[in-house]
C-alpha atoms as a PDB file:
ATOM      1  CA  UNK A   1     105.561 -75.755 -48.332  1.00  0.00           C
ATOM      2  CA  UNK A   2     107.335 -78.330 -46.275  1.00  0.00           C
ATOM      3  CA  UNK A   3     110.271 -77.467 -44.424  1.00  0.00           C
ATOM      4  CA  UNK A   4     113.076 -79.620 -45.817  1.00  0.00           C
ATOM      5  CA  UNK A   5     113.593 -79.947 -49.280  1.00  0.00           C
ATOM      6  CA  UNK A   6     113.236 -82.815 -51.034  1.00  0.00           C
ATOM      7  CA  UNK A   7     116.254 -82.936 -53.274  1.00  0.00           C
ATOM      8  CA  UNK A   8     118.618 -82.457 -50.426  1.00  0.00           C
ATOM      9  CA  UNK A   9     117.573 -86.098 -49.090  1.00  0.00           C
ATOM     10  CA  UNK A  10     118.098 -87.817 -52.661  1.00  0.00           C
ATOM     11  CA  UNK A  11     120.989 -89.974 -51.505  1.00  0.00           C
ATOM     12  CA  UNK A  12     123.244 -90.366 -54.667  1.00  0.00           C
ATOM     13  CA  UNK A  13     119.474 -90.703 -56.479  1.00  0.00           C
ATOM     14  CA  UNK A  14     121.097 -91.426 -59.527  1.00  0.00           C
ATOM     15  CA  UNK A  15     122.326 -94.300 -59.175  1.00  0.00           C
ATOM     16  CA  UNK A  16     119.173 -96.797 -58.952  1.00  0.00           C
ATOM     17  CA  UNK A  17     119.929-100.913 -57.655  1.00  0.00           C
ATOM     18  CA  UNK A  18     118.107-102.908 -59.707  1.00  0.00           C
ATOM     19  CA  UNK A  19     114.788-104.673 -57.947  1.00  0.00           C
ATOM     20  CA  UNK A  20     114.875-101.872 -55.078  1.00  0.00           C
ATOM     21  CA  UNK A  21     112.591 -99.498 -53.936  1.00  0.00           C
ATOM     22  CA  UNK A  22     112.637 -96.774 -56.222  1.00  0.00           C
ATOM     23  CA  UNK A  23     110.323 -93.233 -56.216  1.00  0.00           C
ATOM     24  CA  UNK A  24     109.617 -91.125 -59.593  1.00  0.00           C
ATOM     25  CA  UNK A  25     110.822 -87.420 -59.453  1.00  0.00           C
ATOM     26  CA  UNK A  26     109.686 -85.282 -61.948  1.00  0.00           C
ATOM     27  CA  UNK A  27     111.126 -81.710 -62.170  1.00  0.00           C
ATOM     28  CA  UNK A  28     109.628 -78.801 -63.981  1.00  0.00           C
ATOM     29  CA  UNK A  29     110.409 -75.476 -65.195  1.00  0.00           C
ATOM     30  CA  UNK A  30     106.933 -73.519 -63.757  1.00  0.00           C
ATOM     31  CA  UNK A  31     105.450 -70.478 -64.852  1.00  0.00           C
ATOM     32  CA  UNK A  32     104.641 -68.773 -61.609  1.00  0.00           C
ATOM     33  CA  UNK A  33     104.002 -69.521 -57.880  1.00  0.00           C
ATOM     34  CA  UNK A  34      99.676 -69.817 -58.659  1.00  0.00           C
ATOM     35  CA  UNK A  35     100.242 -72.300 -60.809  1.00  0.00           C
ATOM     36  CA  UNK A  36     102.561 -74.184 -58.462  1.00  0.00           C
ATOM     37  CA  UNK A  37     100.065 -74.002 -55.560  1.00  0.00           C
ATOM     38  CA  UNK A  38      97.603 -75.031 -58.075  1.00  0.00           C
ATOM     39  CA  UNK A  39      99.701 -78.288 -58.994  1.00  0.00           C
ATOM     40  CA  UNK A  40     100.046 -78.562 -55.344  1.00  0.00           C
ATOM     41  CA  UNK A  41      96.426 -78.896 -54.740  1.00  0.00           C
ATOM     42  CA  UNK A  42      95.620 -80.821 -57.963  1.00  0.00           C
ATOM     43  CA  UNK A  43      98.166 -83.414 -56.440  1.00  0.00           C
ATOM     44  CA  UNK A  44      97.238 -83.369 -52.794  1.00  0.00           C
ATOM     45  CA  UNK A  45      95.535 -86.629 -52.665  1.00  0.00           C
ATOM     46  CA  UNK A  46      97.966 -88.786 -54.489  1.00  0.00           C
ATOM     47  CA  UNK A  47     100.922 -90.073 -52.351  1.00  0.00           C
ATOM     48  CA  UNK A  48     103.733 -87.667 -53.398  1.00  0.00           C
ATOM     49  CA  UNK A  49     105.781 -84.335 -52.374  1.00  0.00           C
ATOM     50  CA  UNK A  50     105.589 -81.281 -53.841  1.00  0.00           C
ATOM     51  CA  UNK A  51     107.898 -78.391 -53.816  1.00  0.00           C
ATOM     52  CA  UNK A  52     109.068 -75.076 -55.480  1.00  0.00           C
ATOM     53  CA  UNK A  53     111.879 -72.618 -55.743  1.00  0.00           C
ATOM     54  CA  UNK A  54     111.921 -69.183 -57.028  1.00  0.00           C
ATOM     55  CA  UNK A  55     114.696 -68.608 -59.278  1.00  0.00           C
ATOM     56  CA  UNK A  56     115.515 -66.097 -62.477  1.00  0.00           C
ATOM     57  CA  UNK A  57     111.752 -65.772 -64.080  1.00  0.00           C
ATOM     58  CA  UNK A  58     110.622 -68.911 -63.900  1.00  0.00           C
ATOM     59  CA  UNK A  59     109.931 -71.445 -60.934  1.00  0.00           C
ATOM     60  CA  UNK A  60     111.365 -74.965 -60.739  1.00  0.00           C
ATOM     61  CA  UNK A  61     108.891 -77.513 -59.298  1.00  0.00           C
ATOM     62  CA  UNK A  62     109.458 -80.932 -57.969  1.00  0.00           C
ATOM     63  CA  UNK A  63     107.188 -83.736 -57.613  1.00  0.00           C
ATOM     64  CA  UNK A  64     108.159 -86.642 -55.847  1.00  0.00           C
ATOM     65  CA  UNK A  65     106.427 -89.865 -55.310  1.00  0.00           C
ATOM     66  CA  UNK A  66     106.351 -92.162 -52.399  1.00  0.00           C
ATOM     67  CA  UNK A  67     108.365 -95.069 -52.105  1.00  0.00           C
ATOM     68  CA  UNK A  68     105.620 -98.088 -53.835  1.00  0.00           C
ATOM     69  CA  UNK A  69     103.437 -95.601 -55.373  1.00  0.00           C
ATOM     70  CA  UNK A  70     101.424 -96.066 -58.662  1.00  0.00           C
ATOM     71  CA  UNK A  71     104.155 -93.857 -61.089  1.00  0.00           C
ATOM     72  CA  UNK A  72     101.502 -94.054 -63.960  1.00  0.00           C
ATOM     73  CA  UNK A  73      99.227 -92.562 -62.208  1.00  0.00           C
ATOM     74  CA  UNK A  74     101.177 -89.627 -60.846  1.00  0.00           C
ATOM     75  CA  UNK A  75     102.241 -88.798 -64.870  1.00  0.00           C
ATOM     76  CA  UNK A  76      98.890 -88.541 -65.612  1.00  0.00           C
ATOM     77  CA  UNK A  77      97.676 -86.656 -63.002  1.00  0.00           C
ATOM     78  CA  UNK A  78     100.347 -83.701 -64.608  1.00  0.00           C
ATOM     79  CA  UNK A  79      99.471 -84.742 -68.330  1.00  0.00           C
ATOM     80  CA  UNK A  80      96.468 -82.556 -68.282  1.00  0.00           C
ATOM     81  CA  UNK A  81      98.730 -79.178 -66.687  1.00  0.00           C
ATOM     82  CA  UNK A  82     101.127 -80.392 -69.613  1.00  0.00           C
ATOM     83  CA  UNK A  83      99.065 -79.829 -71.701  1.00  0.00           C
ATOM     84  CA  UNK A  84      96.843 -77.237 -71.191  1.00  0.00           C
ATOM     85  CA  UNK A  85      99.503 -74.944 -69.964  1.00  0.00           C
ATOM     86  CA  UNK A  86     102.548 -75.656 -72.100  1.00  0.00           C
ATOM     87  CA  UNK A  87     102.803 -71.660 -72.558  1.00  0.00           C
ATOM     88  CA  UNK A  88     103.428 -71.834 -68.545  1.00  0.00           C
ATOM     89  CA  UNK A  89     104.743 -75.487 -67.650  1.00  0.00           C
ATOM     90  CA  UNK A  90     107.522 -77.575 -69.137  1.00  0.00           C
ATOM     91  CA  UNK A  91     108.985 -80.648 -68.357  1.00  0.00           C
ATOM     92  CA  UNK A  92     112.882 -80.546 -67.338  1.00  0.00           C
ATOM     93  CA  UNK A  93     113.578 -84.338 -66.336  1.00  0.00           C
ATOM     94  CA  UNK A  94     111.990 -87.518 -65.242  1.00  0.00           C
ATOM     95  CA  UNK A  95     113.853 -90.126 -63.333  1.00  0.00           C
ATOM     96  CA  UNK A  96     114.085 -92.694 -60.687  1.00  0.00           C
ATOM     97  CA  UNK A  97     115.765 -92.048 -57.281  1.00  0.00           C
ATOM     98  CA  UNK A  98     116.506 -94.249 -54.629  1.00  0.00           C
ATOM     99  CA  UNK A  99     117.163 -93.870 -51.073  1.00  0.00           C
ATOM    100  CA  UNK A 100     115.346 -90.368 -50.081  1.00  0.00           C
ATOM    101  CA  UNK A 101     116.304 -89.077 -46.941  1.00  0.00           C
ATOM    102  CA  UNK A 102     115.249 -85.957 -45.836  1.00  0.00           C
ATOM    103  CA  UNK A 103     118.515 -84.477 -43.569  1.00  0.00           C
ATOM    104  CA  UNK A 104     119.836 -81.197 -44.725  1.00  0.00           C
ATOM    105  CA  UNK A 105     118.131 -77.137 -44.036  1.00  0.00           C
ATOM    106  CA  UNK A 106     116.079 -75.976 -46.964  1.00  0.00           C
ATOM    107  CA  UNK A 107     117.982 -73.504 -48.416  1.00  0.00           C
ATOM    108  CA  UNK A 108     121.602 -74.793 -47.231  1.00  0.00           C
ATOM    109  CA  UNK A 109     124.385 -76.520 -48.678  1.00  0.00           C
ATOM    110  CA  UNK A 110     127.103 -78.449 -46.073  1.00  0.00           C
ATOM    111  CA  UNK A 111     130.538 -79.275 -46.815  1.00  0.00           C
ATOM    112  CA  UNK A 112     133.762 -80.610 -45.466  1.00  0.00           C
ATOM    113  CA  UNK A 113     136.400 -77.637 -44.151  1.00  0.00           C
ATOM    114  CA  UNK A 114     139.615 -78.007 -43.765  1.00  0.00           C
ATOM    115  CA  UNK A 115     139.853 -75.414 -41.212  1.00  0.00           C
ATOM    116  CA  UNK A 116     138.074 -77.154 -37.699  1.00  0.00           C
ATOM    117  CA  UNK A 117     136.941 -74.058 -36.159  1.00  0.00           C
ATOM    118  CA  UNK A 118     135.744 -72.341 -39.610  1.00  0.00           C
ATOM    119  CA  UNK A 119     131.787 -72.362 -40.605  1.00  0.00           C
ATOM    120  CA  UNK A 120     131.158 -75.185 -42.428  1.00  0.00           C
ATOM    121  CA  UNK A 121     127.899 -74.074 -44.676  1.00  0.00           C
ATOM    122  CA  UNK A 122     126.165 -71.949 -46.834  1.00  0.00           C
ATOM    123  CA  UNK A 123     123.341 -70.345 -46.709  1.00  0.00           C
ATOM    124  CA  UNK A 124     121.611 -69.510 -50.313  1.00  0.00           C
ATOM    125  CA  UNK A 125     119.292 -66.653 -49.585  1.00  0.00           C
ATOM    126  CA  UNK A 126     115.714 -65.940 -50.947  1.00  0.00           C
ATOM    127  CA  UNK A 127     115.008 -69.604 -50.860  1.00  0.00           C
ATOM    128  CA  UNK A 128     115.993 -68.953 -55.066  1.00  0.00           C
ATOM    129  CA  UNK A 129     116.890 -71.911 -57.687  1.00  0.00           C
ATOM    130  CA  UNK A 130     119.198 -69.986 -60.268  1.00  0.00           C
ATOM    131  CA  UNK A 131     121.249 -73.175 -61.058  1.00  0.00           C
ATOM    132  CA  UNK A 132     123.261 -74.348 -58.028  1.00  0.00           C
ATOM    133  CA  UNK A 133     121.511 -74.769 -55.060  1.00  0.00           C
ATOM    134  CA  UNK A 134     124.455 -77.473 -54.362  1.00  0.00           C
ATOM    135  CA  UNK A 135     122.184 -80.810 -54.422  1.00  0.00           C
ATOM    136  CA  UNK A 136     122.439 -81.483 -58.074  1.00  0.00           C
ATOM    137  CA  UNK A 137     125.125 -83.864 -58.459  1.00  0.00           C
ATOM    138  CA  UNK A 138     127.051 -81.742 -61.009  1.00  0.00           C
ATOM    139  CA  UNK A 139     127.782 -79.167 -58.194  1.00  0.00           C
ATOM    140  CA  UNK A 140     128.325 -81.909 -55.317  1.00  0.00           C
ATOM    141  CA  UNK A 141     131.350 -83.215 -57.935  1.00  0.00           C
ATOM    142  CA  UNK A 142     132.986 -79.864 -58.007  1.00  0.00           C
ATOM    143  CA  UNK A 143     132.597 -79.507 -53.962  1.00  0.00           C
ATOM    144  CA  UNK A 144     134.312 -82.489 -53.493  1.00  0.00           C
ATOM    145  CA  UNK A 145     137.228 -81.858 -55.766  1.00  0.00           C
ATOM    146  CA  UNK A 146     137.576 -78.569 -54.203  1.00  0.00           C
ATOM    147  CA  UNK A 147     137.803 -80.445 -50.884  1.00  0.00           C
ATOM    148  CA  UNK A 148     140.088 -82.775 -51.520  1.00  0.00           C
ATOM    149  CA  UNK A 149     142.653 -79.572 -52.430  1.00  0.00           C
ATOM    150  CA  UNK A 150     145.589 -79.384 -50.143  1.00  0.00           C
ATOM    151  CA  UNK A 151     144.869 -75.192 -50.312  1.00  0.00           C
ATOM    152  CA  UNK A 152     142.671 -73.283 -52.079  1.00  0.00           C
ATOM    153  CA  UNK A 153     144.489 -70.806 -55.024  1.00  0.00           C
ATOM    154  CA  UNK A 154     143.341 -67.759 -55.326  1.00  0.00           C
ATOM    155  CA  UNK A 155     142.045 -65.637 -57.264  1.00  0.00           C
ATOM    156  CA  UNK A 156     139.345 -67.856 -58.316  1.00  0.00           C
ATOM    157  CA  UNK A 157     137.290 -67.752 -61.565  1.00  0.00           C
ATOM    158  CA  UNK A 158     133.515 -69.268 -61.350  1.00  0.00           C
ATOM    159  CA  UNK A 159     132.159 -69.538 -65.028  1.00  0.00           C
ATOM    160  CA  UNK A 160     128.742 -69.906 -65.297  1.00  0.00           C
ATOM    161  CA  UNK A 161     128.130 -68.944 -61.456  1.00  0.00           C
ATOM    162  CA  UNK A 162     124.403 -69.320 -60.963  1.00  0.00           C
ATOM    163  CA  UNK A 163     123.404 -68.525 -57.364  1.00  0.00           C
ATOM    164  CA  UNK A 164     126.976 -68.199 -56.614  1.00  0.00           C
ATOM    165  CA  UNK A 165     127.579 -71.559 -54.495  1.00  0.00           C
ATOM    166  CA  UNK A 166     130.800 -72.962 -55.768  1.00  0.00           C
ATOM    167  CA  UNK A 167     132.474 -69.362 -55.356  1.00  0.00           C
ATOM    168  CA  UNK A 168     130.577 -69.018 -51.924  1.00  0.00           C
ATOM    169  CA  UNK A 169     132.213 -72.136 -51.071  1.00  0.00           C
ATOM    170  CA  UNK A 170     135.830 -71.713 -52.528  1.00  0.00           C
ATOM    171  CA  UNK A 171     135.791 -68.356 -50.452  1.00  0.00           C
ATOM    172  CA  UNK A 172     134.976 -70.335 -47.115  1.00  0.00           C
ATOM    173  CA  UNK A 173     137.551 -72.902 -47.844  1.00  0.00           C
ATOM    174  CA  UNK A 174     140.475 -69.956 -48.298  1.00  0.00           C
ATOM    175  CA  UNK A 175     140.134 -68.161 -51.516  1.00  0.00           C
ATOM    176  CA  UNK A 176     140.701 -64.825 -50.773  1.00  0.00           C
ATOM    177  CA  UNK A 177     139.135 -63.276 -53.865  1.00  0.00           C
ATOM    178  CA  UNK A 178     136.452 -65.057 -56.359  1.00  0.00           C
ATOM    179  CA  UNK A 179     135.096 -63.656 -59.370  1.00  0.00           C
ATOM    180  CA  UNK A 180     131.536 -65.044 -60.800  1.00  0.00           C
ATOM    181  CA  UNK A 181     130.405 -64.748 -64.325  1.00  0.00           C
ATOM    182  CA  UNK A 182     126.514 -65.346 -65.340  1.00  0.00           C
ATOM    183  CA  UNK A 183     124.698 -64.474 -69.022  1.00  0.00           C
ATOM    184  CA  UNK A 184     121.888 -64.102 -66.119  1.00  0.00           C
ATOM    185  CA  UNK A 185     121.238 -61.146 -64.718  1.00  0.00           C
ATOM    186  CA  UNK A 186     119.098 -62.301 -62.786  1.00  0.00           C
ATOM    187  CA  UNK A 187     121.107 -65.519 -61.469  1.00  0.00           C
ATOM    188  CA  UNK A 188     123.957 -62.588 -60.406  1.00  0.00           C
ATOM    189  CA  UNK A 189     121.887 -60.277 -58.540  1.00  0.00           C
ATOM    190  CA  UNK A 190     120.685 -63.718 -56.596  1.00  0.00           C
ATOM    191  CA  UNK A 191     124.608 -64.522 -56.296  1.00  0.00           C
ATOM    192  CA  UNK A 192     125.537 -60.911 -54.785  1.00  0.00           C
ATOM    193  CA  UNK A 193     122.787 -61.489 -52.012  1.00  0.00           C
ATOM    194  CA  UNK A 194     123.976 -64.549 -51.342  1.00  0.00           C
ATOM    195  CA  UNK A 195     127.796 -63.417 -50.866  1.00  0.00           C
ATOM    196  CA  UNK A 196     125.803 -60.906 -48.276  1.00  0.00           C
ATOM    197  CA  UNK A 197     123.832 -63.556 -46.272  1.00  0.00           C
ATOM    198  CA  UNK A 198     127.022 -65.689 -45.829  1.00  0.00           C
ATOM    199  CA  UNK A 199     129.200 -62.356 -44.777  1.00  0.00           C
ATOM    200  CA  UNK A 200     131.528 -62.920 -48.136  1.00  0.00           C
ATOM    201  CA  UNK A 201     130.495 -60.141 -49.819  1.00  0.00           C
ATOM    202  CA  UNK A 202     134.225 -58.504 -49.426  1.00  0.00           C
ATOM    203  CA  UNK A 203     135.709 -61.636 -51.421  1.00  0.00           C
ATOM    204  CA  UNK A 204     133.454 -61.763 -54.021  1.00  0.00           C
ATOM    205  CA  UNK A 205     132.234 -60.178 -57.191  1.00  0.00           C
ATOM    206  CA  UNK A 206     129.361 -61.206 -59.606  1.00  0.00           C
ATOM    207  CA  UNK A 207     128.635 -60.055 -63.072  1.00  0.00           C
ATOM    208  CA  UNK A 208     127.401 -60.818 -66.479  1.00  0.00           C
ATOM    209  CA  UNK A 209     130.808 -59.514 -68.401  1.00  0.00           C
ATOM    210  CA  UNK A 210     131.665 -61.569 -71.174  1.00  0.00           C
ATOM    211  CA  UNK A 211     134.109 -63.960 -70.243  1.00  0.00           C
ATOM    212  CA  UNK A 212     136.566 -63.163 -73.345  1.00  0.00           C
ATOM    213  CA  UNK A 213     136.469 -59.482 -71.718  1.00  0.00           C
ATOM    214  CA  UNK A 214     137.803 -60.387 -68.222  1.00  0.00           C
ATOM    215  CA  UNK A 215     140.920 -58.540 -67.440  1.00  0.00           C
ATOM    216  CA  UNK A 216     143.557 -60.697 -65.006  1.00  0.00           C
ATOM    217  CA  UNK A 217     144.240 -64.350 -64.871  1.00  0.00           C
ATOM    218  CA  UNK A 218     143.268 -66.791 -62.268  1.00  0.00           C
ATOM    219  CA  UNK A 219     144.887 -69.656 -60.412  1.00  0.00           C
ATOM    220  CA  UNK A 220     141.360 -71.898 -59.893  1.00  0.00           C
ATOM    221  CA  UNK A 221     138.553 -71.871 -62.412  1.00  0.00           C
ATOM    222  CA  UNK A 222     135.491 -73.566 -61.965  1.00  0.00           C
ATOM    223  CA  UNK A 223     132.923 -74.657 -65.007  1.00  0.00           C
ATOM    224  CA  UNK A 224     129.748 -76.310 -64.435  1.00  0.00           C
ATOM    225  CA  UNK A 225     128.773 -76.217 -67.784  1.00  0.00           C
ATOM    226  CA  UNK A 226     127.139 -78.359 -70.434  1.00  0.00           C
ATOM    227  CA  UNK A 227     129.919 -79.412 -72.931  1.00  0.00           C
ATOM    228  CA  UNK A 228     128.037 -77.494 -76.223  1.00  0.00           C
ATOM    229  CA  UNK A 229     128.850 -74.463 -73.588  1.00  0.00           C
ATOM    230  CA  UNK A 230     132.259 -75.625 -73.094  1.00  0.00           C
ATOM    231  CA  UNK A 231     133.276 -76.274 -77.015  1.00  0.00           C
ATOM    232  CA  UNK A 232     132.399 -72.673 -77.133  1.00  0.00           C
ATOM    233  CA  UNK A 233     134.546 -71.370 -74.012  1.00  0.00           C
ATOM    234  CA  UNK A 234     137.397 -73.516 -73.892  1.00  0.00           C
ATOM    235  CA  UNK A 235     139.868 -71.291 -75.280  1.00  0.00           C
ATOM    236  CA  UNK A 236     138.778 -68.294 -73.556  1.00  0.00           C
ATOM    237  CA  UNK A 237     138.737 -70.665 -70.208  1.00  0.00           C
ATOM    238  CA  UNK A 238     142.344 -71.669 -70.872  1.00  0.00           C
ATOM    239  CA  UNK A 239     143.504 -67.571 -71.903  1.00  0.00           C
ATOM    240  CA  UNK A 240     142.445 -66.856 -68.334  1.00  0.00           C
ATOM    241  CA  UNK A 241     144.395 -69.488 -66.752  1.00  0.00           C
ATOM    242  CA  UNK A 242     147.870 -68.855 -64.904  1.00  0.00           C
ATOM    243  CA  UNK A 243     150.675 -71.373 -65.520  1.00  0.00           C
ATOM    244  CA  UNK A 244     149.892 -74.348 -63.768  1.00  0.00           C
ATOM    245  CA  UNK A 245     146.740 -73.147 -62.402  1.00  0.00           C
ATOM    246  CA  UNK A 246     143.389 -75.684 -61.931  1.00  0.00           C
ATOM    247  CA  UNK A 247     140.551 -76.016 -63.704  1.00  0.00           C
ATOM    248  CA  UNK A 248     137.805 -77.803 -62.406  1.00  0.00           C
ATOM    249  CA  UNK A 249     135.364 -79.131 -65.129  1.00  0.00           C
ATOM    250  CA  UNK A 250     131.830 -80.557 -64.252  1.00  0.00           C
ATOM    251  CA  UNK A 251     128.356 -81.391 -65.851  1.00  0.00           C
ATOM    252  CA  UNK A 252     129.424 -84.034 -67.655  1.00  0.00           C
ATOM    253  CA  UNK A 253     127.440 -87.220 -68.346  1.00  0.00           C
ATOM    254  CA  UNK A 254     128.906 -90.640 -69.648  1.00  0.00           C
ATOM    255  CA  UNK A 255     131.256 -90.025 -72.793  1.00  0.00           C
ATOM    256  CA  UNK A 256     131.094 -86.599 -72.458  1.00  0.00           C
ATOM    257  CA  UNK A 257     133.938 -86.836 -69.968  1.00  0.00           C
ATOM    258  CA  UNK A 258     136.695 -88.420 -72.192  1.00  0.00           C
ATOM    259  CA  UNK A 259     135.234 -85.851 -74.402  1.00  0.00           C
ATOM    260  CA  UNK A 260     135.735 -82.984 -71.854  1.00  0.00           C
ATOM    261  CA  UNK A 261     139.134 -84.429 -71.527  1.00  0.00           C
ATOM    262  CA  UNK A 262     140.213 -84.442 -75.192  1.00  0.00           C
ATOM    263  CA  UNK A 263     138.840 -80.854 -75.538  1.00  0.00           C
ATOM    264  CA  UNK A 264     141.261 -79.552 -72.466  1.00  0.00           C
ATOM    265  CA  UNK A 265     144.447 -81.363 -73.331  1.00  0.00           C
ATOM    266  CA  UNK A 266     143.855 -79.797 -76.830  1.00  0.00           C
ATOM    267  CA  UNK A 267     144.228 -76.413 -74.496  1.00  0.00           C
ATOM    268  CA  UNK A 268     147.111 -77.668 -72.559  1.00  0.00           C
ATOM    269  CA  UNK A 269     145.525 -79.170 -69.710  1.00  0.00           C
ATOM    270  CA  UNK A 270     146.502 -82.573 -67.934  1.00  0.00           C
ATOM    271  CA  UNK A 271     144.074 -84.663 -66.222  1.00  0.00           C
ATOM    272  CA  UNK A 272     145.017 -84.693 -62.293  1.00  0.00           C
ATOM    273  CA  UNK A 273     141.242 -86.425 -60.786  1.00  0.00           C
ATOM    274  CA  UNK A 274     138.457 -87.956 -62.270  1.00  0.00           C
ATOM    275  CA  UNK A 275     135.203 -88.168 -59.934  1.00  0.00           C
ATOM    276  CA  UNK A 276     131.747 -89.692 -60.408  1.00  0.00           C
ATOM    277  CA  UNK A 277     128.364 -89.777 -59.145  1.00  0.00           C
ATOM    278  CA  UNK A 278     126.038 -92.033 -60.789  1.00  0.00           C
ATOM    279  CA  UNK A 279     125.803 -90.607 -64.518  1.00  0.00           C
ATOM    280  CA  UNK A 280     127.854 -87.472 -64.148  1.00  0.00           C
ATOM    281  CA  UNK A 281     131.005 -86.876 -63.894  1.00  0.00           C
ATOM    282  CA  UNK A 282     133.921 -83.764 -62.850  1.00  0.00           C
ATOM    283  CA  UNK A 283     137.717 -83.689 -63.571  1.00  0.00           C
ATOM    284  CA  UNK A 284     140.305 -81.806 -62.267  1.00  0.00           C
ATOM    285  CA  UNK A 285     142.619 -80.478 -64.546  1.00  0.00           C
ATOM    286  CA  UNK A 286     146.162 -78.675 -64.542  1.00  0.00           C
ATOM    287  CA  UNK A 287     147.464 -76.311 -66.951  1.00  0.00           C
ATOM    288  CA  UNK A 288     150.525 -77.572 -68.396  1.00  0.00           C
ATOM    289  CA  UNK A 289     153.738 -74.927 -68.842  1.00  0.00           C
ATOM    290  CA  UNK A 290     153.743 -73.524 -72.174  1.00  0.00           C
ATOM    291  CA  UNK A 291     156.419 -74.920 -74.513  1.00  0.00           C
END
């Protein structure tokens, strides 16, 4: 395995100029780490990277090609694992990226602090891929919204936490306490080492309670979700919410952010930010007094 990841030196991959020099990156959900080293080998003559993370049951795999290489040819050098392993090996998402630079630690995630002498990254321990390893542009959108805040609020609520990166970073930027919900099991037990590794453990709490079960209310909450997930959990989101707290709403693509939009101000939330990188998009919201 190399020793830098490759998606950490996409720069902005999504967005892709027209006539430049563009690499294919296919990502896929793998069945277990033999069959990635077998992918690996199958692959090592043709001009690309490969890599893996362990996370939840499943592996996620990344090929990459080199900048000019034949793309054709690296598709159907995985058509025949496509196929005959379908049970094991199943495409996520295909795209073009543009730019790669290879800068950033492995299994790290660096962000801006407004506090100069305070650490100023995470580490994400196991080397595991439960969503949120803080290089998918979804989670960089949230990052830099909570950023830009003047102060962190606290408490903080992290719906749908994954490995626990947003709330590991919310905590490092001020929150005092941060709680993380997963349906995952797994993804929590990943997000409770990781509070460990980055000595956070005493501001942060993981679990797969339902969200509509939650006792308190919160003055930040943060939702990386899909918007089916979020027509479901809007309510609940906005039942959890203090007067004028923030909600932070990412994984959106194209229309689905007006749509996002229409969906909170049905709840009582106002649109404060709007951010974008390439296709996706995160707003920041504030809950409106109650009339």
């Amino acid at each position: 395995m190399p020793s830098e990841s490759i998606l950490t030196g996409l720069d902005r991959g999504e967005c892709v100029d027209p006539g430049g020099d563009v690499q294919l990156l296919v990502e896929l959900s793998c069945g277990g780490e033999d069959l990635c080293l077998e992918l690996q080998e199958a692959l090592s003559s043709l001009p690309c990277q490969v890599e893996w993370q362990a996370g939840g049951r499943d592996f996620t795999l990344y090929v990459l090609g080199d900048q000019g290489a034949d793309q054709d040819q690296l598709l159907a050098a995985l058509a025949p694992f496509l196929d005959d392993r379908s049970n094991q090996l199943r495409p996520i998402e295909t795209r073009l990226v543009q730019g790669s630079r290879v800068a950033m630690a492995r299994h790290g995630f660096c962000f801006v602090s407004n506090n100069p002498t305070g650490p100023k990254d995470i580490v994400l321990a196991a080397g595991s891929h439960a969503f949120g390893s803080g290089n998918h542009p979804s989670t960089s959108l949230v990052v830099e919204l909570l950023e830009e805040l003047i102060e962190i609020p606290s408490p903080v609520l992290d719906v749908g936490c994954g490995t626990g990166v947003l709330s590991l970073i919310a905590a490092r930027l001020g929150a005092q306490q941060v709680v993380g919900l997963d349906i995952d099991g797994e993804a929590v037990l990943v997000a409770l080492e990781n509070a460990k590794a980055n000595n956070l453990a005493d501001r942060l709490s993981f679990s797969t309670s339902p969200l509509q079960g939650l006792e308190g209310s919160f003055a930040l909450i943060l939702a990386n979700l899909t918007v089916s997930v979020l027509h479901g959990l809007m309510g609940a989101i906005t039942s959890k919410a203090e007067p004028g707290a923030r909600l932070i709403i990412s994984g959106l693509q194209g229309r689905q952010g007006d749509e996002a939009e229409g969906l909170a101000a049905g709840q009582g939330w106002r649109l404060e930010k709007r951010r974008a990188l390439g296709k996706w998009q995160a707003l920041l919201l504030v809950r409106l007094p109650c009339p």
